[in-house]
Protein backbone atom coordinates (compact mmCIF):
# COMPACT_ATOMS: atom_id res chain seq x y z
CA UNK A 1 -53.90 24.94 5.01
CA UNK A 2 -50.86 26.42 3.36
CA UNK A 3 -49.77 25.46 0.28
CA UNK A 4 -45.97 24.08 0.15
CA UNK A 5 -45.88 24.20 -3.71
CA UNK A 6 -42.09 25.71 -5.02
CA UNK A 7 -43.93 28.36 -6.64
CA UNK A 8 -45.29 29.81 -3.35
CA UNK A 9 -41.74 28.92 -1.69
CA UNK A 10 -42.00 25.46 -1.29
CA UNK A 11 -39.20 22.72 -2.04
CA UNK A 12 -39.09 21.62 -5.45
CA UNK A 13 -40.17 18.18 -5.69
CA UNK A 14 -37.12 17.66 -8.48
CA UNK A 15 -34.10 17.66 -6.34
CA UNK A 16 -31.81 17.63 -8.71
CA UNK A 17 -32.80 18.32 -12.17
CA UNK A 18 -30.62 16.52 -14.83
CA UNK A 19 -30.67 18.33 -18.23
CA UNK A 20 -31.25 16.29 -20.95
CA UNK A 21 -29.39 17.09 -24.31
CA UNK A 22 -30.45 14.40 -26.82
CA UNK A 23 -27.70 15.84 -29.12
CA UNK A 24 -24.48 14.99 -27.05
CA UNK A 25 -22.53 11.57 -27.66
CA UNK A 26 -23.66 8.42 -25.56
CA UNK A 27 -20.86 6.22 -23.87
CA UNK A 28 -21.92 3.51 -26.64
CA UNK A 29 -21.51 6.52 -29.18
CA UNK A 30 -18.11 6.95 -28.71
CA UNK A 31 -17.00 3.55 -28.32
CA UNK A 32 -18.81 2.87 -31.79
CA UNK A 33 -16.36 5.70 -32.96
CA UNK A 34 -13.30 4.62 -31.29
CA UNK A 35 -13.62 1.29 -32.76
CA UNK A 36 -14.46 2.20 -36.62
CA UNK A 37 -11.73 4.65 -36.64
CA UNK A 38 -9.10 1.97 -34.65
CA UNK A 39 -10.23 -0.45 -37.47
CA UNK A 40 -9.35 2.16 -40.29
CA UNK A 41 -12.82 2.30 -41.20
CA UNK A 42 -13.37 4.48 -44.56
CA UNK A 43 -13.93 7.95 -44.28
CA UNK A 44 -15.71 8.39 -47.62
CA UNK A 45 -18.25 6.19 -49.37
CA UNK A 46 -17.88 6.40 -53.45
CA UNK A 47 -20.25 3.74 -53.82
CA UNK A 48 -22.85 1.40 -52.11
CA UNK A 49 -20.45 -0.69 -49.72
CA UNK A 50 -19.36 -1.85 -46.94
CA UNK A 51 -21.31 -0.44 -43.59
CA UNK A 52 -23.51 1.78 -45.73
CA UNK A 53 -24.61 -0.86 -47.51
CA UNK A 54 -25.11 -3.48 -44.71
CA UNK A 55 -26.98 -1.31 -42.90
CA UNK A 56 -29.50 0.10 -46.32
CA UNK A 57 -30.14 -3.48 -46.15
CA UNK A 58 -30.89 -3.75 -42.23
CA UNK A 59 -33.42 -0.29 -42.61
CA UNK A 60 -34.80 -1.79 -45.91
CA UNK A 61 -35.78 -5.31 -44.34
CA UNK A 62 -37.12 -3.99 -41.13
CA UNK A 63 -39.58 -1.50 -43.26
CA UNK A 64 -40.02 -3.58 -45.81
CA UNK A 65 -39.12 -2.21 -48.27
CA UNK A 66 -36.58 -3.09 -51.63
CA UNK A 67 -34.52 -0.18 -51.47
CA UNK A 68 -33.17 2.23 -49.06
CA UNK A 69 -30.72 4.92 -49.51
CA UNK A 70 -28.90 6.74 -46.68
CA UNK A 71 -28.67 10.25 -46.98
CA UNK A 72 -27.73 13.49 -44.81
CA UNK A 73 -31.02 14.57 -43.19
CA UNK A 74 -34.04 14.10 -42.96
CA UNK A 75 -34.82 17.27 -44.72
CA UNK A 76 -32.60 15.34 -47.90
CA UNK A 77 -34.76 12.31 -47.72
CA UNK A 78 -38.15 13.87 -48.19
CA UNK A 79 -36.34 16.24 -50.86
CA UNK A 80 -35.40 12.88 -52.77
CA UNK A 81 -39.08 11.38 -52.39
CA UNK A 82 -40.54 14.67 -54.03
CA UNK A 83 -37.90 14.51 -56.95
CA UNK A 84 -38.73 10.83 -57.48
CA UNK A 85 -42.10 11.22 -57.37
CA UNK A 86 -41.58 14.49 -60.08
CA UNK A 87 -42.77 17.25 -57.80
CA UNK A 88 -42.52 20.42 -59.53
CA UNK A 89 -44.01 23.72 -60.48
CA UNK A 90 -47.82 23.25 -60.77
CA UNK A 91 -47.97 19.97 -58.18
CA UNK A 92 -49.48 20.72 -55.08
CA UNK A 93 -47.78 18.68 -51.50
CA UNK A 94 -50.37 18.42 -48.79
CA UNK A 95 -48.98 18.07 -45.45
CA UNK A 96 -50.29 18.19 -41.60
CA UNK A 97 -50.70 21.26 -39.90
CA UNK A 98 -48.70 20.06 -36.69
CA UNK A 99 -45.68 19.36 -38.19
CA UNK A 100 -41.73 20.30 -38.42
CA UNK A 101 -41.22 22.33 -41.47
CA UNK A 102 -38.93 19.83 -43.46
CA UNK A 103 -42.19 18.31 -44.56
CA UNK A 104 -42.88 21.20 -46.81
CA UNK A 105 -39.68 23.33 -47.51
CA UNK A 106 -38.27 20.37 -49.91
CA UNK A 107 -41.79 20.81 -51.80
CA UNK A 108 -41.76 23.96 -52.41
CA UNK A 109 -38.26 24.33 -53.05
CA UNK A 110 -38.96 21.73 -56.03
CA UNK A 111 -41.55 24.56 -57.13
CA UNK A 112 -44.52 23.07 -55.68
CA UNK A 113 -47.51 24.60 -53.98
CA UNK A 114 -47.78 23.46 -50.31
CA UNK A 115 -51.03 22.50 -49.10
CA UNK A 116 -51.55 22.61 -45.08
CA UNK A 117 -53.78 20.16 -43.69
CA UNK A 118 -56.05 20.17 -40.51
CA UNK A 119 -54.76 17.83 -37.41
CA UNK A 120 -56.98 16.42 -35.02
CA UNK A 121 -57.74 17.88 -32.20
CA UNK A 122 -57.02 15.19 -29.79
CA UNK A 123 -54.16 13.69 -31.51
CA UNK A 124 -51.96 15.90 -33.67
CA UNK A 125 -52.21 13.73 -36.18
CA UNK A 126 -53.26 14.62 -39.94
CA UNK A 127 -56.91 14.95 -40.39
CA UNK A 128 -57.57 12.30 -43.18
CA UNK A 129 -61.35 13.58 -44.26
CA UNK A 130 -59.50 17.59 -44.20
CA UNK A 131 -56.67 15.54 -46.63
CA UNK A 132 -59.31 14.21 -49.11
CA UNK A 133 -61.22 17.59 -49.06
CA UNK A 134 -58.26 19.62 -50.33
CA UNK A 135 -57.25 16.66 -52.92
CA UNK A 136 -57.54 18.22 -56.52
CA UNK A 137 -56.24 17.50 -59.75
CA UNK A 138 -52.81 19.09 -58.79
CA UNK A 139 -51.82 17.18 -55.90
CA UNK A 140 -49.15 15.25 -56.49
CA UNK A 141 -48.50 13.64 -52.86
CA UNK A 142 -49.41 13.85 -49.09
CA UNK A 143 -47.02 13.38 -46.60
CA UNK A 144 -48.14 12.07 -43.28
CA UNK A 145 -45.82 12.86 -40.14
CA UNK A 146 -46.79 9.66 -37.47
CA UNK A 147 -46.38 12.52 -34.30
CA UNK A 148 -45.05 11.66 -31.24
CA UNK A 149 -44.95 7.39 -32.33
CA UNK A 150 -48.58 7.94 -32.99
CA UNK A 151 -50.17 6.86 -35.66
CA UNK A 152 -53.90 6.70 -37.50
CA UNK A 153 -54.87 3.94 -40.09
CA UNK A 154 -52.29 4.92 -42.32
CA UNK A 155 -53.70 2.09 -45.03
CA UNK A 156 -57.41 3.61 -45.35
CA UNK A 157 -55.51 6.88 -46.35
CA UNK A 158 -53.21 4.99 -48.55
CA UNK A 159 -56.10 3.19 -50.64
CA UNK A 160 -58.15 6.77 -50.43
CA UNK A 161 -54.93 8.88 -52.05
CA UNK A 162 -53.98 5.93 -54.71
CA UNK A 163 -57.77 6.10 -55.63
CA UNK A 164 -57.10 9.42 -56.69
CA UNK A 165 -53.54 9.19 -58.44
CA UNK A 166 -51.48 10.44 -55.10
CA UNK A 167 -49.08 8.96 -53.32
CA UNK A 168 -48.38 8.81 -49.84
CA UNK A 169 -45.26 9.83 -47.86
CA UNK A 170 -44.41 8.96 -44.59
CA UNK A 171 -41.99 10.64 -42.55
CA UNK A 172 -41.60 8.22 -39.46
CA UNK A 173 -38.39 10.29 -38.04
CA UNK A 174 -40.68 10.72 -34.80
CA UNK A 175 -42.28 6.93 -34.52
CA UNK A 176 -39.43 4.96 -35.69
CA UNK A 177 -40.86 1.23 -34.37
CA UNK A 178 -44.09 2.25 -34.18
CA UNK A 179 -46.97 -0.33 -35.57
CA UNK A 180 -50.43 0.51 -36.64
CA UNK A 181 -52.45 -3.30 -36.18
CA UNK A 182 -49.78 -5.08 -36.12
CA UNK A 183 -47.83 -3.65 -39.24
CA UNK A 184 -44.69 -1.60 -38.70
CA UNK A 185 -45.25 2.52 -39.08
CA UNK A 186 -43.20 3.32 -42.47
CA UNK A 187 -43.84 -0.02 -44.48
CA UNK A 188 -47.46 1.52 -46.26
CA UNK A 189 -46.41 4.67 -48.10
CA UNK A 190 -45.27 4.77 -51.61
CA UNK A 191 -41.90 6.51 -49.93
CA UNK A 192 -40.56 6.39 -46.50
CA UNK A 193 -38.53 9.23 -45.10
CA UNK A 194 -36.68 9.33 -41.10
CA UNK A 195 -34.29 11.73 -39.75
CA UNK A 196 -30.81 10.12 -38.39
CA UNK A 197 -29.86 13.27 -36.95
CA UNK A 198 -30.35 16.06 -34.04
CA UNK A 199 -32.35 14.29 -31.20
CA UNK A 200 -33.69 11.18 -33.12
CA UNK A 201 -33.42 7.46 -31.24
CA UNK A 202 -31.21 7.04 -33.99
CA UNK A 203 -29.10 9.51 -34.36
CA UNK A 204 -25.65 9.71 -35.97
CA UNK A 205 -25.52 13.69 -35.82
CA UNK A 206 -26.50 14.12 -38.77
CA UNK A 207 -28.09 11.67 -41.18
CA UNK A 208 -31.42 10.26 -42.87
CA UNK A 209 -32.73 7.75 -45.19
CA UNK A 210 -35.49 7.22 -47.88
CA UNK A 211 -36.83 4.10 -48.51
CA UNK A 212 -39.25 2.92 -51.34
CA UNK A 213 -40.12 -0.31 -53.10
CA UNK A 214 -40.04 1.14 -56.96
CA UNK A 215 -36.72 0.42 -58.86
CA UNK A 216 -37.66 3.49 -60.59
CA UNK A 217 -37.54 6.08 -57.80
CA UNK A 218 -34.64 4.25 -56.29
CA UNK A 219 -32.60 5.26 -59.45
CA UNK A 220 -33.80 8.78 -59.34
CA UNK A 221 -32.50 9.24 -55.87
CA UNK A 222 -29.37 8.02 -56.35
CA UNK A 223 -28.92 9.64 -59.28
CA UNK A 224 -29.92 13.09 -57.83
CA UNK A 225 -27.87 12.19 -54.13
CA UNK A 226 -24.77 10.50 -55.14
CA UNK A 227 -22.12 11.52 -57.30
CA UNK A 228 -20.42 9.29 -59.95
CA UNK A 229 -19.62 5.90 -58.15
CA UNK A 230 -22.86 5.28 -57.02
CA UNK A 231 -24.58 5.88 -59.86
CA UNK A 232 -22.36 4.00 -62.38
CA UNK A 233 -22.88 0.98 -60.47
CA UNK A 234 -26.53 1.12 -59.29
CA UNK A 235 -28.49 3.16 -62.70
CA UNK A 236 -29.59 0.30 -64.99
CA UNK A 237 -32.34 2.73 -66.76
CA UNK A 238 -31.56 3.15 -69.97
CA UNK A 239 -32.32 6.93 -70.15
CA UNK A 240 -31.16 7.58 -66.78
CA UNK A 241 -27.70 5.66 -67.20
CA UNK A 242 -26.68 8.50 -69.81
CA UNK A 243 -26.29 10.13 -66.75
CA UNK A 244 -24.41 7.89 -64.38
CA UNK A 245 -21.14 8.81 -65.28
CA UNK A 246 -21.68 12.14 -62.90
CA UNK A 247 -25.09 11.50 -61.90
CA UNK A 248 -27.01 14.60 -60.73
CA UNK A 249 -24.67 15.54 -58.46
CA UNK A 250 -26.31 16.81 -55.25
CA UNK A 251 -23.94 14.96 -53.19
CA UNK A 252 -26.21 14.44 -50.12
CA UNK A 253 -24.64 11.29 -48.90
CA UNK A 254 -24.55 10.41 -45.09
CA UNK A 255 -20.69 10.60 -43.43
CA UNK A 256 -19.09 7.27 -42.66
CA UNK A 257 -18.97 8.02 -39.01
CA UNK A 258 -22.73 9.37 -38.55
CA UNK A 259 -23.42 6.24 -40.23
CA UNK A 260 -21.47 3.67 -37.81
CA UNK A 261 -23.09 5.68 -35.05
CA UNK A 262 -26.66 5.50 -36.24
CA UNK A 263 -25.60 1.80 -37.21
CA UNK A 264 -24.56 0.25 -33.85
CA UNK A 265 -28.06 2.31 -32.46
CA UNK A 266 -30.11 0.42 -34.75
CA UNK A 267 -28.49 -2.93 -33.17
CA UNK A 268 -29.95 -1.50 -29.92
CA UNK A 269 -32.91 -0.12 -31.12
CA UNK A 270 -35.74 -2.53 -29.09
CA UNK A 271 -33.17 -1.75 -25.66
CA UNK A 272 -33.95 2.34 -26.52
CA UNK A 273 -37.71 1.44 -27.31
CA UNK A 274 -38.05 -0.06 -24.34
CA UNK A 275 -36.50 2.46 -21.84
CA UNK A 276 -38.38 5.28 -23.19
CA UNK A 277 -41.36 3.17 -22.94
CA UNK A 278 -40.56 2.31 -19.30
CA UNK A 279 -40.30 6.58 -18.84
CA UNK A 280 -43.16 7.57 -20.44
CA UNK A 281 -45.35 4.86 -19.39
CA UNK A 282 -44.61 5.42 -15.79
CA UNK A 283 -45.03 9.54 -16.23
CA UNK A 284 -48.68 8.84 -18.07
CA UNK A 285 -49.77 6.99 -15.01
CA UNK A 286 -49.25 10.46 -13.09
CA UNK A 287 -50.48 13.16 -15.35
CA UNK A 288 -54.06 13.07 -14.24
CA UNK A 289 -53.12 13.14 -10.61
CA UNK A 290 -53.66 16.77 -11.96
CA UNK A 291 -56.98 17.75 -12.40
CA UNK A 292 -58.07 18.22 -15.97
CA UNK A 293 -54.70 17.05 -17.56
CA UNK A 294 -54.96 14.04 -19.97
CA UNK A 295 -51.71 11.31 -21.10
CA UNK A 296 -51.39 10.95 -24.68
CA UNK A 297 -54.05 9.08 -26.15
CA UNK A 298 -52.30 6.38 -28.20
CA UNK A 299 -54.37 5.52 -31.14
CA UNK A 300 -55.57 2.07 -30.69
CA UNK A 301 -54.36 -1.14 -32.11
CA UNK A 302 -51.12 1.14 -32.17
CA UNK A 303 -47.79 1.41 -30.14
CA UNK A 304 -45.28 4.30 -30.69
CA UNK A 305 -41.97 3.17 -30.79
CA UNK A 306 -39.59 6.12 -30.64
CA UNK A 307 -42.07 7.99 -28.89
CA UNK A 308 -40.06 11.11 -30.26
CA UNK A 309 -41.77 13.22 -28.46
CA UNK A 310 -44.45 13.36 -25.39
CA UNK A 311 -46.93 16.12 -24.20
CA UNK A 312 -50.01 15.99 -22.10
CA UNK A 313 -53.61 17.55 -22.86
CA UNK A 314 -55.41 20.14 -20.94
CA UNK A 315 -58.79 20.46 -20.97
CA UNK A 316 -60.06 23.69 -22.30
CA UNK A 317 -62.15 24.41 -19.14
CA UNK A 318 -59.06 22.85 -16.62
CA UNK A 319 -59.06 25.43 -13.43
CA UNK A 320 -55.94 26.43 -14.47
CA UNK A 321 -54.33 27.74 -17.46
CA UNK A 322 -51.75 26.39 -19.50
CA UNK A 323 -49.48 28.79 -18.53
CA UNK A 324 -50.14 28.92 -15.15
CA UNK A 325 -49.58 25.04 -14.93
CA UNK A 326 -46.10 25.08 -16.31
CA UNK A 327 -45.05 27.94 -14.46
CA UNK A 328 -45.94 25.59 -11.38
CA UNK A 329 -44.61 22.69 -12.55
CA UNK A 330 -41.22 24.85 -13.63
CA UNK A 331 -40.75 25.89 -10.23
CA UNK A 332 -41.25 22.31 -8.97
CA UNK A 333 -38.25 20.91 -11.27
CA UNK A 334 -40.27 19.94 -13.75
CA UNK A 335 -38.65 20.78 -17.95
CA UNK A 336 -41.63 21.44 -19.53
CA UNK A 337 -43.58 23.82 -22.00
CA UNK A 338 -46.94 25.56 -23.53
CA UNK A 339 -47.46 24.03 -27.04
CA UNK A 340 -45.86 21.39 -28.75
CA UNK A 341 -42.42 20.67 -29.37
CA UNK A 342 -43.00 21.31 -33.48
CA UNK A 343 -45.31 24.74 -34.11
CA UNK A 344 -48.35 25.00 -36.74
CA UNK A 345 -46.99 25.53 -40.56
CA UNK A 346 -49.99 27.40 -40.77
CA UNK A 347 -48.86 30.36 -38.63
CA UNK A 348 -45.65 30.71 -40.24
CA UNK A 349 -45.42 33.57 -43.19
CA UNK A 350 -44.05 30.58 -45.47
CA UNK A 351 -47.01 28.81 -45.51
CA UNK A 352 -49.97 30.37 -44.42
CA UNK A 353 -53.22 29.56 -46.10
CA UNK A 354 -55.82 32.02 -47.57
CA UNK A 355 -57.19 33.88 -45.54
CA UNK A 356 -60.66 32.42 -46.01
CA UNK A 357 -59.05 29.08 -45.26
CA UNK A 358 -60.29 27.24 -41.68
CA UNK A 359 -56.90 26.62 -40.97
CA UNK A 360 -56.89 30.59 -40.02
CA UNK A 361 -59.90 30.02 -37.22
CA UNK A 362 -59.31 29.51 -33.83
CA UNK A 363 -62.06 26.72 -33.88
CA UNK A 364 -59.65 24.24 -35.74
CA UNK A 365 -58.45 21.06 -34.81
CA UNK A 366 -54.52 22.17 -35.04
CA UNK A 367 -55.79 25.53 -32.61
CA UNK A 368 -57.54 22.81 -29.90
CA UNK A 369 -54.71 20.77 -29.85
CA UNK A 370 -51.71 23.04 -29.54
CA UNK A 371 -53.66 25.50 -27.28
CA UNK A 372 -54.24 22.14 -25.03
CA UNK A 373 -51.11 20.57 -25.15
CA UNK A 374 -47.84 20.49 -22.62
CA UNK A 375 -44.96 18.99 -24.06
CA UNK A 376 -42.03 17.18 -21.75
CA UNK A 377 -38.32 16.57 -22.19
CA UNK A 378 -37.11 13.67 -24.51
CA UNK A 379 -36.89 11.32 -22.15
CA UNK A 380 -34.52 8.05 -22.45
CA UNK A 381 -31.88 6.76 -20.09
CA UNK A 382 -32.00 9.19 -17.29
CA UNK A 383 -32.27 7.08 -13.91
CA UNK A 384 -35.68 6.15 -12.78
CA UNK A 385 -35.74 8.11 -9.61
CA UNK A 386 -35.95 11.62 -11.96
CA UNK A 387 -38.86 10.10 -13.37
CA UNK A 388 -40.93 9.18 -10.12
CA UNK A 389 -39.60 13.15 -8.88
CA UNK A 390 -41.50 14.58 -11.84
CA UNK A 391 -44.50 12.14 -10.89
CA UNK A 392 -44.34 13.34 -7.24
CA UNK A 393 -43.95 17.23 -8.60
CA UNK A 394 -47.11 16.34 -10.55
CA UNK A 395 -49.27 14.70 -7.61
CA UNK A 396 -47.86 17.77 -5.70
CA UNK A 397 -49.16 20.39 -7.73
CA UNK A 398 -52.31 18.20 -8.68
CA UNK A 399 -53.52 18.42 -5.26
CA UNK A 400 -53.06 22.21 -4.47
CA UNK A 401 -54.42 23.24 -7.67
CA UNK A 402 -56.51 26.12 -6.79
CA UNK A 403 -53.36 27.34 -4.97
CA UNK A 404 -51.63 27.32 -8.19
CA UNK A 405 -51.50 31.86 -8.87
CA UNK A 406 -52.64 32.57 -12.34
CA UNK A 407 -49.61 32.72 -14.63
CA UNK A 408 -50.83 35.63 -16.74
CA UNK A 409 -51.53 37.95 -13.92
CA UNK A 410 -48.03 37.27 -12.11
CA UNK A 411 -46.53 38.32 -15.51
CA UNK A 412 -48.34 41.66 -15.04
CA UNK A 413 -46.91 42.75 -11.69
């Protein structure tokens, strides 16, 4: 029987493949815009008022946590953690292996040694027993990245590090509404860190926010993010209100209009949950029409919230390769890609480990998993129909797998 797959000159299953730009304005986006600038909204905050401050509040009460500050990244808000937590020359960071790299360049641009952890291999996510194995004397904090929504008993590792003098970061910038049993993802580390920018559910363009319950590292980030204004009004600190009058000066506050934006997608943040739930949901039930190719495996007692992010597993003896997978899937319509959509710290110059170090074996957890996985599109309000195309374009390939050609020798002809 002939094979009517795209690659081999078939149809594509994906008639009409929409491309999907999580970066461009929304329709709500630019009414929220439209309607702050009609009602002469500022266009500078000096201090901690109006919508900024409604909405620290709002972040602060659904993490709860007492105090929130919103910042310009991401990157910003894990910078601020480290410099309230007095990361510095000597420290040592640990973060996960799988992982974007604002998780460590704030760390070490504080002077700190960054420490790469193992992920597991089925997950992703941080490999806890790897984490207390490279604890020592130096290390000062371990940041824990919740990838893809998921997330892995963040409160065992919590009472394990603060057993040993470290505190825990989260950076929930790709699980935002995620719970672990019951208890919302972000609410358990000593500081809480999300991204408000690029491609996040709640994106303003640019933007982020760290939240953390001690009055005394709320001080130190305003102090070090705001200029003048914010200070005076908010540094009660004896020592550190010498300061106040220019603070520290980094000025790393969040625009007005990235925060309305971010703002009015907040009030709509279960109605965004939900529709990338609907997506992904229905494109896990097809993903093992192919042979050997696993859904995410949500830890469980867990749900993922902003689900920033989705891939699908291979297994390592699948009778197909990765590449050779996409490559069909590609040609049937399908966006999608070898690896995951953040790459291994570990393989960058910046921060690779000694080379003694397991990290630099191909029998690690981090290798199995990226080597496995197949990441898809950010998925969110495109119509229903493109997600039952890729489902067909899966169940189409799925069942002519050994018609699939090997990717790796098509590249050579």
């Amino acid at each position: 029987m002939t094979s009517d797959l795209a690659i081999l000159g078939g149809s594509p299953a994906v008639a009409t493949p929409l491309s999907v730009d999580r970066t461009q304005p929304t329709a709500y986006d630019v009414e929220t815009v439209e309607n702050y600038l009609r009602s002469r909204g500022t266009l500078s905050y000096w201090a901690r008022e109006g919508e900024l401050a409604a909405y620290e509040d709002e972040l602060a009460g659904f993490f709860s946590k007492d105090h929130a500050v919103l910042v310009n990244s991401g990157t910003s808000a894990l910078y601020l953690a480290y410099v309230a937590l007095g990361v510095g020359p000597g420290d040592e960071v640990i973060v996960p292996d799988v992982s974007f790299y604002a998780v460590a360049i704030p760390a070490a641009a504080l002077g700190a040694t960054v420490v790469v952890a193992d992920c597991d291999s089925s997950t992703g996510l941080i490999d806890q027993a790897d984490v207390l194995r490279r604890t020592t004397s130096r290390t000062k904090a371990v940041t824990v990245n919740h990838l893809c929504g998921d997330s892995d008993d963040p409160q065992a590792l919590l009472a394990s590090l603060h057993a040993r003098g470290v505190a825990l970061v989260e950076d929930v910038s790709l699980a935002t509404g995620a719970t672990n049993q019951g208890t919302r993802v972000g609410s358990w580390g000593d500081y809480t860190c999300l991204s408000l920018g690029s491609t996040k559910l709640l994106s303003g363009g640019q933007g982020g926010c760290v939240l953390t319950d001690s009055y005394d590292g709320y001080q130190k980030i305003v102090l070090r993010s705001s200029f003048g204004g914010r200070a005076q009004q908010e540094i009660m600190d004896p020592y550190l209100r010498q300061f106040a009058d220019v603070g520290t000066g980094m000025n790393l506050r969040m625009h007005p209009l990235a925060i309305a934006i971010s703002h009015a997608r907040f009030g709509r943040l279960q109605q965004l949950v939900a529709a990338r739930e609907e997506r992904y949901r229905t494109l896990s039930g097809a993903i093992p029409s192919v042979p050997g190719l696993s859904a995410p495996r949500t830890v469980p007692g867990s749900t993922r919230g902003s689900w920033h992010g989705f891939y699908a597993l291979l297994d390592a003896d699948a009778e197909v390769s990765p590449e050779a997978l996409v490559a069909a899937l590609r040609a049937e319509g399908v966006d999608c890609a070898v690896g995951p959509h953040y790459p291994r710290l570990s393989r960058t110059r910046s921060f690779a480990p000694a080379a003694d170090d397991p990290l630099r074996a191909e029998v690690s957890g981090s290798s199995t998993f990226v080597d496995r996985v197949i990441s898809f599109p950010l998925f969110l309000d495109e119509p229903m129909w493109l997600i039952e195309q890729y489902c067909r374009a899966l169940e189409k390939v799925g069942s002519s797998l050994g018609a699939v050609p090997d990717a790796r020798k098509v590249a050579c002809r």
